[in-house]
C-alpha atoms as a PDB file:
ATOM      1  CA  UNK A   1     -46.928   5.369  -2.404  1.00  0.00           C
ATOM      2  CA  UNK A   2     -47.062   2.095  -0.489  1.00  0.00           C
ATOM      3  CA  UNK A   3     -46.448  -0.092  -2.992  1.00  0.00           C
ATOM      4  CA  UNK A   4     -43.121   2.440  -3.694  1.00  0.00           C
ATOM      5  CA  UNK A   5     -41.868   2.673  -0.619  1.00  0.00           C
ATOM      6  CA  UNK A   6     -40.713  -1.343  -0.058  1.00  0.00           C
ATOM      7  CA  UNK A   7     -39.051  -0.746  -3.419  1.00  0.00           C
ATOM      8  CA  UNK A   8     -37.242   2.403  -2.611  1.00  0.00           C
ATOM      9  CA  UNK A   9     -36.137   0.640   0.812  1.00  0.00           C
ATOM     10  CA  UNK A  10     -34.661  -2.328  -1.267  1.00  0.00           C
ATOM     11  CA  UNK A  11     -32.789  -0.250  -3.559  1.00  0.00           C
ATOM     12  CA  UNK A  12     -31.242   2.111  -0.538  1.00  0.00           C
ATOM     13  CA  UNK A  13     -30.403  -1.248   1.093  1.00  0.00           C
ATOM     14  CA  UNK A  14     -28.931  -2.606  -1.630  1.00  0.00           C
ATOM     15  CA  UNK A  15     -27.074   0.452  -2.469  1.00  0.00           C
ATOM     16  CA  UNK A  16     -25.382   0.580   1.099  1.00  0.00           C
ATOM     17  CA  UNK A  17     -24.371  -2.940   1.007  1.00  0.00           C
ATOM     18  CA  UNK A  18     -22.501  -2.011  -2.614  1.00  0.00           C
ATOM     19  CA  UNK A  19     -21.170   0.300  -1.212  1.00  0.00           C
ATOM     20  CA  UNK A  20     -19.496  -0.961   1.941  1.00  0.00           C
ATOM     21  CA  UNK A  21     -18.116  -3.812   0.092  1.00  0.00           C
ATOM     22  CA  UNK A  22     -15.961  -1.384  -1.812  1.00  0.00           C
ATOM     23  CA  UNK A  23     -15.221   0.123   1.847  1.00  0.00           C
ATOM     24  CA  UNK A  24     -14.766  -2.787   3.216  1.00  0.00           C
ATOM     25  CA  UNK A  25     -12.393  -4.307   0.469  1.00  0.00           C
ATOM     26  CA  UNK A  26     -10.096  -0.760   1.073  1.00  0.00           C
ATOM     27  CA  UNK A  27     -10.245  -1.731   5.062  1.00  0.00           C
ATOM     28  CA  UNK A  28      -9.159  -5.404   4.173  1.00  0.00           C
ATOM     29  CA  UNK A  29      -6.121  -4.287   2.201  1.00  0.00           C
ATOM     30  CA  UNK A  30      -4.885  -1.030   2.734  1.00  0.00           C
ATOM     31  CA  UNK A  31      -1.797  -0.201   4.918  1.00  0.00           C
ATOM     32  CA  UNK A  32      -3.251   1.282   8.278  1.00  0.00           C
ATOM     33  CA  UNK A  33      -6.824   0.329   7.988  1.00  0.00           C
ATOM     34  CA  UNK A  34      -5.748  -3.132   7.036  1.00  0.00           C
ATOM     35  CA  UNK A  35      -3.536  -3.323  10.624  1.00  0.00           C
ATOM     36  CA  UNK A  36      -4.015  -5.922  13.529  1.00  0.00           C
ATOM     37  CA  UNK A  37      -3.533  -3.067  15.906  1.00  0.00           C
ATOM     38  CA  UNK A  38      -6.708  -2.082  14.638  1.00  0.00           C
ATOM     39  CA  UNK A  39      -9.545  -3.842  16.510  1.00  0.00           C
ATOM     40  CA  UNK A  40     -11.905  -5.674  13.519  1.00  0.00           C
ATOM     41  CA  UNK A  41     -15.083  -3.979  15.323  1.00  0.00           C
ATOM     42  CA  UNK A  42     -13.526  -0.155  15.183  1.00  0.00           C
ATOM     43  CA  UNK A  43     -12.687  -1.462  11.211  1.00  0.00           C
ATOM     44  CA  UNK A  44     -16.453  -2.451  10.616  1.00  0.00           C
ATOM     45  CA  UNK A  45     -18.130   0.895  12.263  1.00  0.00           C
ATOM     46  CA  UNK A  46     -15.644   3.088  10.502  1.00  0.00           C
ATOM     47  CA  UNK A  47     -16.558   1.732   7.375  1.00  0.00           C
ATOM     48  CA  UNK A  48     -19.810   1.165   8.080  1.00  0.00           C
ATOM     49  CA  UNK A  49     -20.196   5.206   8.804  1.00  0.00           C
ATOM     50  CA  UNK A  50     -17.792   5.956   5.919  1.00  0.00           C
ATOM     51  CA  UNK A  51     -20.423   3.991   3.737  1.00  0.00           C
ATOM     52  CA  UNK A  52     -23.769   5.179   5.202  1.00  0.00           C
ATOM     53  CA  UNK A  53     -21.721   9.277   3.999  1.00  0.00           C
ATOM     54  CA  UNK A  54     -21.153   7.978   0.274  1.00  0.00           C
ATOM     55  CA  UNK A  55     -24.605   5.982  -0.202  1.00  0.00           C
ATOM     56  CA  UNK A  56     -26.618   8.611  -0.845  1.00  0.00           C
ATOM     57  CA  UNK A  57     -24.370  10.040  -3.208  1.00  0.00           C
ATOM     58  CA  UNK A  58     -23.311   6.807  -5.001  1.00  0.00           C
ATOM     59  CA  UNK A  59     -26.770   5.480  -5.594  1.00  0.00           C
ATOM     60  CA  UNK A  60     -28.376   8.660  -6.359  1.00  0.00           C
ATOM     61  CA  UNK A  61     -29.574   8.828 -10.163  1.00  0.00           C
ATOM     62  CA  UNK A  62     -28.315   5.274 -10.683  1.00  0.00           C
ATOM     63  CA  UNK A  63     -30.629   2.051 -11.090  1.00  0.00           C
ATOM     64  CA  UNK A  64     -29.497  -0.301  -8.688  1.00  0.00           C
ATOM     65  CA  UNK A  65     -30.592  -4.078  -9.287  1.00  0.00           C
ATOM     66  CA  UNK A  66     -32.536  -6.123  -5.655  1.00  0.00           C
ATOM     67  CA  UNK A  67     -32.499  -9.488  -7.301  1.00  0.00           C
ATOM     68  CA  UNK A  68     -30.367 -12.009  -8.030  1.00  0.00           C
ATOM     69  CA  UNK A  69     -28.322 -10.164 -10.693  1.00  0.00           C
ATOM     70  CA  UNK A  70     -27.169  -8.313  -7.421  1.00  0.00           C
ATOM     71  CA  UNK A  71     -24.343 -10.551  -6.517  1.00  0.00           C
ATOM     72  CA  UNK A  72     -22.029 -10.435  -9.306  1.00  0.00           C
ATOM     73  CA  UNK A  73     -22.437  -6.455  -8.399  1.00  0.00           C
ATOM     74  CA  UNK A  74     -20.808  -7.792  -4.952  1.00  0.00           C
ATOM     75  CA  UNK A  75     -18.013  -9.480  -5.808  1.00  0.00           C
ATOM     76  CA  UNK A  76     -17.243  -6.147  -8.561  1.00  0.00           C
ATOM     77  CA  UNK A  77     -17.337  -4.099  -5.864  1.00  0.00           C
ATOM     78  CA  UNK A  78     -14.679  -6.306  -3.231  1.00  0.00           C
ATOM     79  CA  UNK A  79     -12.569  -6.635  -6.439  1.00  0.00           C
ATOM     80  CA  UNK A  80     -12.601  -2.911  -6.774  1.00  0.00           C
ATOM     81  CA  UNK A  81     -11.885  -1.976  -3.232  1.00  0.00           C
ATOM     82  CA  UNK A  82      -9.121  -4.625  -3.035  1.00  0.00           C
ATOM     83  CA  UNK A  83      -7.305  -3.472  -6.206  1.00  0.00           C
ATOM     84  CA  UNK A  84      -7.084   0.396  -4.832  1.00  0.00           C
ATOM     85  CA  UNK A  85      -6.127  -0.805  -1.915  1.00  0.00           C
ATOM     86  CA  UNK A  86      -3.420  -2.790  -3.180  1.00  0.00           C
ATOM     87  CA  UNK A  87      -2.507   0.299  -5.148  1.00  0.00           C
ATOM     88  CA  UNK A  88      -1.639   2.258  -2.182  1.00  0.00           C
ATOM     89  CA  UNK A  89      -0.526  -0.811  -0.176  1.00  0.00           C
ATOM     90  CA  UNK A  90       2.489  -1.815  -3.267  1.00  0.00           C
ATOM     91  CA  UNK A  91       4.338   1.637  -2.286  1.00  0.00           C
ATOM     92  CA  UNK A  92       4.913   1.034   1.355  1.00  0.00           C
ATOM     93  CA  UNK A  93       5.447  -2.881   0.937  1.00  0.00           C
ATOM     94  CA  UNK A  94       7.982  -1.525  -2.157  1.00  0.00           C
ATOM     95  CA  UNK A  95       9.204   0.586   0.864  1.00  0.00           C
ATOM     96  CA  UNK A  96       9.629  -2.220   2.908  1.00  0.00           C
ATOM     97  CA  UNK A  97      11.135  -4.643   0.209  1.00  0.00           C
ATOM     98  CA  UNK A  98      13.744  -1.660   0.241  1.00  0.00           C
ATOM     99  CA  UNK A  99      14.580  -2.043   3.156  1.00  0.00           C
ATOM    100  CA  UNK A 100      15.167  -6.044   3.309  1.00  0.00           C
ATOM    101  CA  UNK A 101      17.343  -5.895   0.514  1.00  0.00           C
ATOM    102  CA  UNK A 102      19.484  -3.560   2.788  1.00  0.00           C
ATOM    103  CA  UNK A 103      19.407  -5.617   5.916  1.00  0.00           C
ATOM    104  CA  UNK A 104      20.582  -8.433   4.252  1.00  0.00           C
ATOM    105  CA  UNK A 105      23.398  -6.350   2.299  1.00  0.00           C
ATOM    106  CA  UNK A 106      24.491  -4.405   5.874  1.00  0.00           C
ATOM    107  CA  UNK A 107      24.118  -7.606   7.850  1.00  0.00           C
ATOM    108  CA  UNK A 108      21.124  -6.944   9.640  1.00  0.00           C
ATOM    109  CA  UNK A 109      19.198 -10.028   8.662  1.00  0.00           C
ATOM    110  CA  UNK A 110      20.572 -12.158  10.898  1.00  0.00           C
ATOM    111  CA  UNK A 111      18.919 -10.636  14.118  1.00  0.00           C
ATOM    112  CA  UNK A 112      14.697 -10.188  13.459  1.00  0.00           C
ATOM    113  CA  UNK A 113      12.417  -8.203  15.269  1.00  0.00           C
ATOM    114  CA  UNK A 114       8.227  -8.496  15.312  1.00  0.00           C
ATOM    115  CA  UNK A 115       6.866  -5.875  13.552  1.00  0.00           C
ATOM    116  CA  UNK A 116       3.878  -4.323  15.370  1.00  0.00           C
ATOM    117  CA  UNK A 117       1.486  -3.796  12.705  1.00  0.00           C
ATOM    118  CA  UNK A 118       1.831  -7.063  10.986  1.00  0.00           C
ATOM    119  CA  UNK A 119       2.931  -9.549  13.956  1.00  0.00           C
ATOM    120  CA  UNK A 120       5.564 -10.941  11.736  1.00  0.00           C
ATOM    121  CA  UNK A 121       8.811 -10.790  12.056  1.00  0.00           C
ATOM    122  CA  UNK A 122      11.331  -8.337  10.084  1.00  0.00           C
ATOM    123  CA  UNK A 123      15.195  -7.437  10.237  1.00  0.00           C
ATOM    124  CA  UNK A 124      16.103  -3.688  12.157  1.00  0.00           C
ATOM    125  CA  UNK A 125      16.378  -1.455   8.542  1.00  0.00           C
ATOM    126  CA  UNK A 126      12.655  -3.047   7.428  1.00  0.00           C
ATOM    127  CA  UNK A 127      10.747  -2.084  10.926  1.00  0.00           C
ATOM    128  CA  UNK A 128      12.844   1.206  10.869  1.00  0.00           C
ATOM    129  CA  UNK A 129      11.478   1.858   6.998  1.00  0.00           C
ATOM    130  CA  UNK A 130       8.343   0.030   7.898  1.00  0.00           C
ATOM    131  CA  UNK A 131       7.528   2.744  10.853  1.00  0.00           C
ATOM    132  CA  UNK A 132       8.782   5.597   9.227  1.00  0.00           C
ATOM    133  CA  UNK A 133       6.533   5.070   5.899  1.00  0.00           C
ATOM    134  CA  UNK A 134       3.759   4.778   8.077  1.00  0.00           C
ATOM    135  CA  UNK A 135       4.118   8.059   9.889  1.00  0.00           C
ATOM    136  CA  UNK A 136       5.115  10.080   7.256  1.00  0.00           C
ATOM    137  CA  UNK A 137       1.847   8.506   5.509  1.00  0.00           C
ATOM    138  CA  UNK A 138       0.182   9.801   8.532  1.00  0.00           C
ATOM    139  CA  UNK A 139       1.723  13.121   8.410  1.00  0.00           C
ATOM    140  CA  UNK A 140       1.067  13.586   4.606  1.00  0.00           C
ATOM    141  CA  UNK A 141      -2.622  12.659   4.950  1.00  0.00           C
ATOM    142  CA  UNK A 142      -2.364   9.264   3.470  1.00  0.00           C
ATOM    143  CA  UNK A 143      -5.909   8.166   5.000  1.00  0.00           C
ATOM    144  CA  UNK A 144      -7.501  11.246   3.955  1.00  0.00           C
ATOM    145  CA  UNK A 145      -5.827  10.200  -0.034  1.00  0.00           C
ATOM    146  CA  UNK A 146      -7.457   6.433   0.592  1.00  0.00           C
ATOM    147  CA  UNK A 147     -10.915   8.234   1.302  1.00  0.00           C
ATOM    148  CA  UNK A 148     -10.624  10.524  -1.788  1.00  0.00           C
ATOM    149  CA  UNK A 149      -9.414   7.617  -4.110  1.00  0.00           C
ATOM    150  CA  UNK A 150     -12.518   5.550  -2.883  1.00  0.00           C
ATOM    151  CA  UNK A 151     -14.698   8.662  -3.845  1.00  0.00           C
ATOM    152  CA  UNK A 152     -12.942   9.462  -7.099  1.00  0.00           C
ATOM    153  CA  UNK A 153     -13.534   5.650  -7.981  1.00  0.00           C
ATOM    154  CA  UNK A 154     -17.653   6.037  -8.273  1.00  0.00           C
ATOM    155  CA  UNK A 155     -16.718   8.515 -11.131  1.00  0.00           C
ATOM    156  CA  UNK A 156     -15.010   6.218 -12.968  1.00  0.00           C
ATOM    157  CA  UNK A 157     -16.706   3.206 -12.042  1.00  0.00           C
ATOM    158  CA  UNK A 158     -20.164   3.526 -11.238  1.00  0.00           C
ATOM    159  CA  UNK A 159     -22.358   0.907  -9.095  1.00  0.00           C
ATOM    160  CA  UNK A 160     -23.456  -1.031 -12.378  1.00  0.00           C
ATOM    161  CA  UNK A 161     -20.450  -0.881 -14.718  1.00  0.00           C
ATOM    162  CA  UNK A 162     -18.051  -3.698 -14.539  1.00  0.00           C
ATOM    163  CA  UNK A 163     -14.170  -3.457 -15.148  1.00  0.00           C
ATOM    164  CA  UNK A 164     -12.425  -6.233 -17.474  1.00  0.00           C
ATOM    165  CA  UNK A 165     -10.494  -9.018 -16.469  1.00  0.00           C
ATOM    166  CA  UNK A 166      -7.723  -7.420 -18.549  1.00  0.00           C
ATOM    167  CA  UNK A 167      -8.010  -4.221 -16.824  1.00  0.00           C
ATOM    168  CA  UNK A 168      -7.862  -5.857 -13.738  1.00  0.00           C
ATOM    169  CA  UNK A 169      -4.803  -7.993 -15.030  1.00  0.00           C
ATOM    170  CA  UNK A 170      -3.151  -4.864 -16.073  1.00  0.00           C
ATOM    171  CA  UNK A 171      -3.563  -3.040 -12.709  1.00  0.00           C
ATOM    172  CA  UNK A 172      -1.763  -6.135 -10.979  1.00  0.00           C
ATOM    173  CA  UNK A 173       1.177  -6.302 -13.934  1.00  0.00           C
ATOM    174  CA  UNK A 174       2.050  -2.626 -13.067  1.00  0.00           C
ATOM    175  CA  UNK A 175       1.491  -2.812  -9.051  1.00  0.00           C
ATOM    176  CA  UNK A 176       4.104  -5.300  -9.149  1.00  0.00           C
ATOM    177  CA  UNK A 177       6.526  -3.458 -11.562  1.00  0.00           C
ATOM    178  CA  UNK A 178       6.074  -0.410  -9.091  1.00  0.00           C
ATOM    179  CA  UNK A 179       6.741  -2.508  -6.355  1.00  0.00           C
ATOM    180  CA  UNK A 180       9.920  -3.435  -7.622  1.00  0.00           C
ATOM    181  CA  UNK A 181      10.751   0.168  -8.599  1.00  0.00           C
ATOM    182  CA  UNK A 182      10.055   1.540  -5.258  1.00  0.00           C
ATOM    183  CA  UNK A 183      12.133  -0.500  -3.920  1.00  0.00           C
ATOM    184  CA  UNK A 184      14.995   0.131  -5.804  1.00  0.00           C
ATOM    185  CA  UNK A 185      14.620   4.366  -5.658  1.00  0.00           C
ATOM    186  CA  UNK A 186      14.489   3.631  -1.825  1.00  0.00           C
ATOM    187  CA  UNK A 187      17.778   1.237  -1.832  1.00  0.00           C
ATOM    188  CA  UNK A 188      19.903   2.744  -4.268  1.00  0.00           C
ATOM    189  CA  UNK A 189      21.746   5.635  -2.186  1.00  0.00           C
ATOM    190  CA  UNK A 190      22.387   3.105   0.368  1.00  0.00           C
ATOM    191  CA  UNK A 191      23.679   0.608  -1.985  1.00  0.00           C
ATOM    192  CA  UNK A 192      26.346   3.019  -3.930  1.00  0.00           C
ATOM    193  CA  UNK A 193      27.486   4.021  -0.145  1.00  0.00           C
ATOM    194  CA  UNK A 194      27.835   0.052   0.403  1.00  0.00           C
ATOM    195  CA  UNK A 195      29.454  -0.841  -2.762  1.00  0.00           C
ATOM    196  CA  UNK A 196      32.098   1.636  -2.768  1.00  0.00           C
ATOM    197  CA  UNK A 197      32.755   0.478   1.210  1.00  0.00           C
ATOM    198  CA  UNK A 198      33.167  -3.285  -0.451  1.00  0.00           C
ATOM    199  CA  UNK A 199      35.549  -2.216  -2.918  1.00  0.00           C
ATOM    200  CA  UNK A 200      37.846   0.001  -0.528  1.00  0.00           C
ATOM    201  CA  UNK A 201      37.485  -3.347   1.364  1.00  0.00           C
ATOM    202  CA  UNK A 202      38.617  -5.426  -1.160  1.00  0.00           C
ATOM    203  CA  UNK A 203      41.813  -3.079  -2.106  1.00  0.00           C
ATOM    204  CA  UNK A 204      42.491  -3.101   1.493  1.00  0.00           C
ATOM    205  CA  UNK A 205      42.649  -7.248   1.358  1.00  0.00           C
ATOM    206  CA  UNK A 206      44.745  -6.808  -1.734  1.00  0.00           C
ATOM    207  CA  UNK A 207      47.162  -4.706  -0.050  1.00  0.00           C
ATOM    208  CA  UNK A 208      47.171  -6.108   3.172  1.00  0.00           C
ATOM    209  CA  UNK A 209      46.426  -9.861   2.804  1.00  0.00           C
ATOM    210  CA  UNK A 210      47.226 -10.516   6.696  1.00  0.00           C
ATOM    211  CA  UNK A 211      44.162  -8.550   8.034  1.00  0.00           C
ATOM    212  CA  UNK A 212      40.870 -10.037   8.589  1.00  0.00           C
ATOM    213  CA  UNK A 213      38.623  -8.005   6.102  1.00  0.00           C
ATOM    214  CA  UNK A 214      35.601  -9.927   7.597  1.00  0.00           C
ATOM    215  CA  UNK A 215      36.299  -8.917  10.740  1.00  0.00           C
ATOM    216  CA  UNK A 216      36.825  -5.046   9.697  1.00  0.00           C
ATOM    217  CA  UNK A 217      34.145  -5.113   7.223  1.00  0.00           C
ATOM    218  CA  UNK A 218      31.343  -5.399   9.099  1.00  0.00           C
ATOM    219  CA  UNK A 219      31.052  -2.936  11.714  1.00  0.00           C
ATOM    220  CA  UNK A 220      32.742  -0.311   8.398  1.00  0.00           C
ATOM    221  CA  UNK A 221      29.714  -1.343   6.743  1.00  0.00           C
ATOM    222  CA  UNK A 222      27.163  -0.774   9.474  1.00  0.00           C
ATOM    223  CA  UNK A 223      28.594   2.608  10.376  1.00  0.00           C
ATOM    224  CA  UNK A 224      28.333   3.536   6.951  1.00  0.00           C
ATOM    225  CA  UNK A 225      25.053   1.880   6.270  1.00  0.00           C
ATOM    226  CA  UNK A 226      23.295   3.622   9.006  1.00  0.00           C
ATOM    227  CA  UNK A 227      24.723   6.874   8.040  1.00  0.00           C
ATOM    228  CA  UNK A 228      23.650   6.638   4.498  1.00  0.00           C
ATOM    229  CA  UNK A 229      19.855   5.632   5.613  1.00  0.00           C
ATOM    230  CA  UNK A 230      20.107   8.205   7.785  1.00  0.00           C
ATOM    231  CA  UNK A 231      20.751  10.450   4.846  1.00  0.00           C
ATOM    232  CA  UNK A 232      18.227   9.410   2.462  1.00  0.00           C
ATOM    233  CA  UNK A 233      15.379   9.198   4.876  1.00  0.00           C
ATOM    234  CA  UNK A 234      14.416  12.546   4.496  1.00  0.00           C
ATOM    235  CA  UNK A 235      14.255  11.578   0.649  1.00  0.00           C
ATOM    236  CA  UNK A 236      11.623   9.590   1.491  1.00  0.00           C
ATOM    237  CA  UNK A 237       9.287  12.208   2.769  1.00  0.00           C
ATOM    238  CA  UNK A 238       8.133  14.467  -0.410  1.00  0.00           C
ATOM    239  CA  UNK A 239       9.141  11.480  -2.453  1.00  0.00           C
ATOM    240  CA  UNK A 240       6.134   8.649  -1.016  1.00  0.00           C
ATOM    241  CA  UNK A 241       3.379  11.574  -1.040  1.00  0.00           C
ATOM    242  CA  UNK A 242       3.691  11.676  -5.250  1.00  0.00           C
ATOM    243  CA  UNK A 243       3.817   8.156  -5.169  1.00  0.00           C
ATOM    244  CA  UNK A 244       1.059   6.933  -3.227  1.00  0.00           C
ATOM    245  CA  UNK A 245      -1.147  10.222  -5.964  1.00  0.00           C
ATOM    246  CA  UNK A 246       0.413   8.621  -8.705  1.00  0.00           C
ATOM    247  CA  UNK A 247      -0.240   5.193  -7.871  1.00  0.00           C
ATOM    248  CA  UNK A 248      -4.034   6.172  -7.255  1.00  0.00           C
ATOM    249  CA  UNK A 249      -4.403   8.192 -10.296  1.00  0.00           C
ATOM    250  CA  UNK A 250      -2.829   5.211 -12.106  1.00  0.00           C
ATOM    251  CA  UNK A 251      -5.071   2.785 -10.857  1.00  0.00           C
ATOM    252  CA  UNK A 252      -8.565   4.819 -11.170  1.00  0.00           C
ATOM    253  CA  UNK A 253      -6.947   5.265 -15.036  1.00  0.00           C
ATOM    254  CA  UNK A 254      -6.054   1.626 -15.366  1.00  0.00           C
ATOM    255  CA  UNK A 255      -9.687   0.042 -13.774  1.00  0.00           C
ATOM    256  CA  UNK A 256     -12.123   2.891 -15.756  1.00  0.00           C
ATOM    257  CA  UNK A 257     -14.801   1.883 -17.559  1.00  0.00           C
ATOM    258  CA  UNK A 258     -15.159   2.996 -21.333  1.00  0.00           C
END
């Protein structure tokens, strides 16, 4: 028994440390853990407690390796974390890339605003997307989804099984395909509205050549640009919740291990 026990220590050691680096990639990455609002201290204990939960039942049954052969096993696991996190993160940043494409069409990128969660700086429609993704992520139980998908992902790809470089190439092709999608689902009502406001504008010019259209045009298409978002926003609601499944299904599908 006492030459067991050092071993058994090593192993559960090991095994939390595995663990939390898949934690900790999902905290590095993800949209709300990932936040500067979020002190880095409250990041590490939360998923340093969210790790010391799953440890036992991750390493449980599975032969976990204490020497050197342990730190490719580290890097798997960060790569792992990261690219769920990045799963979930591509549909609110798709969200958000939405939204720029529709300040810069109403005329909204010309005034910026610093975005909270982020400390950059973004146009009025982007913070206005930005905050609303992330409270109807909230609402939906978004975080609870993140905690599930990091569970689900010890199914599929256990402590000592390894993913491909191609799987891992695939997962990033179709993140950033989705982004684009997302952000064209989230654009498009608005856009129609906006289009059919610049060709009434343009038959207007047509008809009445002495009137500034420039002039008239832009306050035409902000009213009508913030009526149309505020339209399709509850779109958004029912619509990001099968996203952000789909996109987690899709990557624990993409990254498993046959």
């Amino acid at each position: 028994m006492t030459i067991a026990l050092p071993q058994i220590a090593a192993t559960q050691l090991v095994g939390y440390v595995l663990v939390f680096c898949r934690v900790g990639g999902l905290f590095a990455l993800a949209p709300i853990f990932s936040g500067r609002m979020i002190p880095t201290q409250a990041k590490v204990i939360v998923a340093g407690a969210i790790s010391f939960a799953l440890e036992p039942i991750v390493v449980h049954g599975t032969k976990v390796p204490t020497g050197i052969e342990v730190v490719p096993l580290i890097l798997k696991e960060l790569l792992v974390g990261l690219a769920i996190a990045l799963a979930i993160g591509v549909v609110l940043a798709g969200v958000q890339w939405g939204a720029a494409i529709l300040d810069s069409t109403i005329g909204f990128s010309f005034a910026t605003l610093v975005d909270p969660m982020t400390q950059g700086q973004g146009a009025i429609v982007g913070e206005l997307y930005g905050l609303y993704a992330v409270l109807v992520f909230l609402l939906i139980g978004g975080d609870h989804l993140m905690i599930e998908g990091l569970v689900a992902s010890y199914r599929v790809i256990p402590l000592g099984l390894v993913p491909s470089a191609a799987q891992l190439g695939s997962l990033a092709a179709t993140d950033l395909t989705q982004l684009s999608l997302i952000g064209l689902e989230v654009a498009a009502p608005v856009l129609v509205a906006l289009a059919l406001v610049d060709v009434a504008l343009a038959l207007v010019a047509r008809a009445v050549p002495q009137m500034n259209v420039f002039v008239v045009g832009l306050p035409a298409k902000i009213l009508v640009g913030v009526g149309a978002i505020a339209a399709s926003l509850p779109f958004l609601n029912g619509h990001l919740e099968d996203l952000l499944t789909n996109s987690v299904q899709q990557a624990l599908l993409t990254l498993r291990v046959r």
